[in-house]
C-alpha atoms as a PDB file:
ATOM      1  CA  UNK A   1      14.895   3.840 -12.439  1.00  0.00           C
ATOM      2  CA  UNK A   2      16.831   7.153 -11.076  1.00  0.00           C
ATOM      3  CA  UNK A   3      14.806   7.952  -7.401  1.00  0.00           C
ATOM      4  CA  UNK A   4      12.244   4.860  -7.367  1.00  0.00           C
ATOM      5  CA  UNK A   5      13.292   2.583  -4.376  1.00  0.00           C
ATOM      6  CA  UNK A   6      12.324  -0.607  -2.753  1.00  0.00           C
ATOM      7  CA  UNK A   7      10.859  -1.075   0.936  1.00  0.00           C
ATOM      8  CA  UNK A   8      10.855  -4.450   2.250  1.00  0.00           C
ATOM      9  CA  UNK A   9       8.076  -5.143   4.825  1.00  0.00           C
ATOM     10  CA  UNK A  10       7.131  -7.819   6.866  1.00  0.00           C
ATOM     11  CA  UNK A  11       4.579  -9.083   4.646  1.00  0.00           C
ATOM     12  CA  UNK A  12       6.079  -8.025   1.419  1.00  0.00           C
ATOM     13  CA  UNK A  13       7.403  -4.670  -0.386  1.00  0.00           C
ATOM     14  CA  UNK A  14       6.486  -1.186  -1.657  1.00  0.00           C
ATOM     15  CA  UNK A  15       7.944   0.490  -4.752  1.00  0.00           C
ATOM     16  CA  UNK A  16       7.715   4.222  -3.660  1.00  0.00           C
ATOM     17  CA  UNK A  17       8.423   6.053  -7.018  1.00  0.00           C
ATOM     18  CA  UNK A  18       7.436   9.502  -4.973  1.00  0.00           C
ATOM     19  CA  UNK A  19      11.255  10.493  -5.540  1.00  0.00           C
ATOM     20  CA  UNK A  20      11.724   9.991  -9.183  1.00  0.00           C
ATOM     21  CA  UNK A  21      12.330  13.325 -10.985  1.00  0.00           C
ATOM     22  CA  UNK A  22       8.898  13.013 -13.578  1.00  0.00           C
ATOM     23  CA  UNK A  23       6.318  12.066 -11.754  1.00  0.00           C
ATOM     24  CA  UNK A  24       4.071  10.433 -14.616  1.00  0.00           C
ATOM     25  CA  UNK A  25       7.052   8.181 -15.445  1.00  0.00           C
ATOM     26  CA  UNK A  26       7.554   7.228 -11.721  1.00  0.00           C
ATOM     27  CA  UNK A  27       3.620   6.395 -12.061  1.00  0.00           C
ATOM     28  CA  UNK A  28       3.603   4.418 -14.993  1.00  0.00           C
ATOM     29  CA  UNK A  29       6.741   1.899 -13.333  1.00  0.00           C
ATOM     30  CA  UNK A  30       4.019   0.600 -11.531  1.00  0.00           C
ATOM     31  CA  UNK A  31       2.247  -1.603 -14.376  1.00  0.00           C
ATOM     32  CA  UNK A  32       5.483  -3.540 -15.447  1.00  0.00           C
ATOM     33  CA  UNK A  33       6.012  -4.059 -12.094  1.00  0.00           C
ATOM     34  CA  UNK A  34       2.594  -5.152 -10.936  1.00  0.00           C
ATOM     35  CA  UNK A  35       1.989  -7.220 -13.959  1.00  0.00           C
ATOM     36  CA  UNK A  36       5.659  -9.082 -13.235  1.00  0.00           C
ATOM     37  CA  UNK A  37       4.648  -9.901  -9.500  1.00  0.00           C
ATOM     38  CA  UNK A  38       3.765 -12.855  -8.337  1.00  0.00           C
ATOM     39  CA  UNK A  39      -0.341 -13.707  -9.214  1.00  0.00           C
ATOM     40  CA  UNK A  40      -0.250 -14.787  -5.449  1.00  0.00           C
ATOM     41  CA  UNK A  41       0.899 -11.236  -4.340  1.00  0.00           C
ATOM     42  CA  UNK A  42      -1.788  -8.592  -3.491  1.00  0.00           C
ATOM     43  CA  UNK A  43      -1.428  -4.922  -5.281  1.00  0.00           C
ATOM     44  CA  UNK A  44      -2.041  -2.292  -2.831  1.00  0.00           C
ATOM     45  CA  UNK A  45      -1.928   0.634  -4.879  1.00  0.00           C
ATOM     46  CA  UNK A  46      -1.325   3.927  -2.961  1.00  0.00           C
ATOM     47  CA  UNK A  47      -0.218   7.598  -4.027  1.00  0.00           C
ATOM     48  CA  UNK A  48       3.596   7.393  -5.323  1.00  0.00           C
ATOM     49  CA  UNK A  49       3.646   3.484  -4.309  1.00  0.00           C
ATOM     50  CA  UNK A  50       2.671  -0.220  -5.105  1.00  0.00           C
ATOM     51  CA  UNK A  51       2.721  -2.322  -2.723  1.00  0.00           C
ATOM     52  CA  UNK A  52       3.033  -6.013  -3.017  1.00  0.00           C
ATOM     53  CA  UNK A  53       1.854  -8.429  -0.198  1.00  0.00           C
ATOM     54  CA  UNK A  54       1.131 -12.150   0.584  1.00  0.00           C
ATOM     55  CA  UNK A  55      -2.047 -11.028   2.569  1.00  0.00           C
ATOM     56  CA  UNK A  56      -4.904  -8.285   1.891  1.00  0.00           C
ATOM     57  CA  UNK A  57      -5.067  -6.948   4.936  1.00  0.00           C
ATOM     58  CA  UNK A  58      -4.161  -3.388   5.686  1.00  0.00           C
ATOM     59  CA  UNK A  59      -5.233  -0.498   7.767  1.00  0.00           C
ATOM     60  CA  UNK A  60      -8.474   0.244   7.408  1.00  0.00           C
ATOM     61  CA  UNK A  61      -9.290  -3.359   8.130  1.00  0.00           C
ATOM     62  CA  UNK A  62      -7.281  -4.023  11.186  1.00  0.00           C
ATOM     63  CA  UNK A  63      -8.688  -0.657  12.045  1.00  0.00           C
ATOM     64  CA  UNK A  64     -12.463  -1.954  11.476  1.00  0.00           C
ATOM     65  CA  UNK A  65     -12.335  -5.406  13.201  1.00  0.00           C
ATOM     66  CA  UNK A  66     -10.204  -3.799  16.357  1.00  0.00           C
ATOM     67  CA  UNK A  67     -13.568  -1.811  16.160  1.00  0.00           C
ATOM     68  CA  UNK A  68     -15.750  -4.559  16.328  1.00  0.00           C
ATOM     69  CA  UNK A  69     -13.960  -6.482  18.835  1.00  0.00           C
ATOM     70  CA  UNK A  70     -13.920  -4.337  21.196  1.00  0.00           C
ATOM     71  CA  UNK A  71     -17.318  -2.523  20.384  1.00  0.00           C
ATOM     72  CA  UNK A  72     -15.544   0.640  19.808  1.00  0.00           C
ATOM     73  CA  UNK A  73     -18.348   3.511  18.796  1.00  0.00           C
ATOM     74  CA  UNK A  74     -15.633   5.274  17.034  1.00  0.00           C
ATOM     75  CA  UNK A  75     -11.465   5.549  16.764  1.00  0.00           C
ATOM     76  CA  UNK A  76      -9.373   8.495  16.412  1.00  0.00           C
ATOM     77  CA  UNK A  77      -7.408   8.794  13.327  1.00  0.00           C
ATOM     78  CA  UNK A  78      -4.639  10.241  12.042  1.00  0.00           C
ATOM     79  CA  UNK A  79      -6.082  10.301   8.361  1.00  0.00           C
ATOM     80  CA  UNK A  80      -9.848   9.119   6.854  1.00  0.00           C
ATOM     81  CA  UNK A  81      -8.338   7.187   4.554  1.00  0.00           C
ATOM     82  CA  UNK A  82      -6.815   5.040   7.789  1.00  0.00           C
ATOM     83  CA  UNK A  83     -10.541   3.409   7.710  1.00  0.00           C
ATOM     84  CA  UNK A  84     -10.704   3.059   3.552  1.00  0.00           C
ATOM     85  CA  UNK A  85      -7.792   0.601   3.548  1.00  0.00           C
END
């Protein structure tokens, strides 16, 4: 699809479809691609991307047991959503 593109990660890959001309089409690539992934894989849907990943974990829970190992009152963030994961 014209403007939807692949990034490979070290745990797996996003399909950013942020770029593609019609938005609601670039959207609604994500369900033939989630539903022809892997069962294994993790969806990590975002805004404008799916992400596909051999593990769950992701920001906002790195963020939240750094936290708690370190008995950290609070963190400074970059966005809120850092902490939703």
């Amino acid at each position: 699809m014209g403007g939807a593109r692949l990034e490979v990660k070290p745990a797996g890959v996003a399909v950013h479809v942020r770029p593609v001309p019609d938005p609601a089409v670039g959207v609604a690539l994500h369900e033939p691609v989630g539903s022809l992934a892997d069962p294994s894989l993790t969806k990590k849907p975002g805004k404008a991307v799916l992400e596909l990943a051999v593990t769950d974990a992701d920001k906002g829970s790195a963020l939240r047991r750094l936290r708690a190992d370190l008995r950290a009152a609070g963190a400074a963030l970059e966005d809120r959503a850092d902490l939703l994961g």
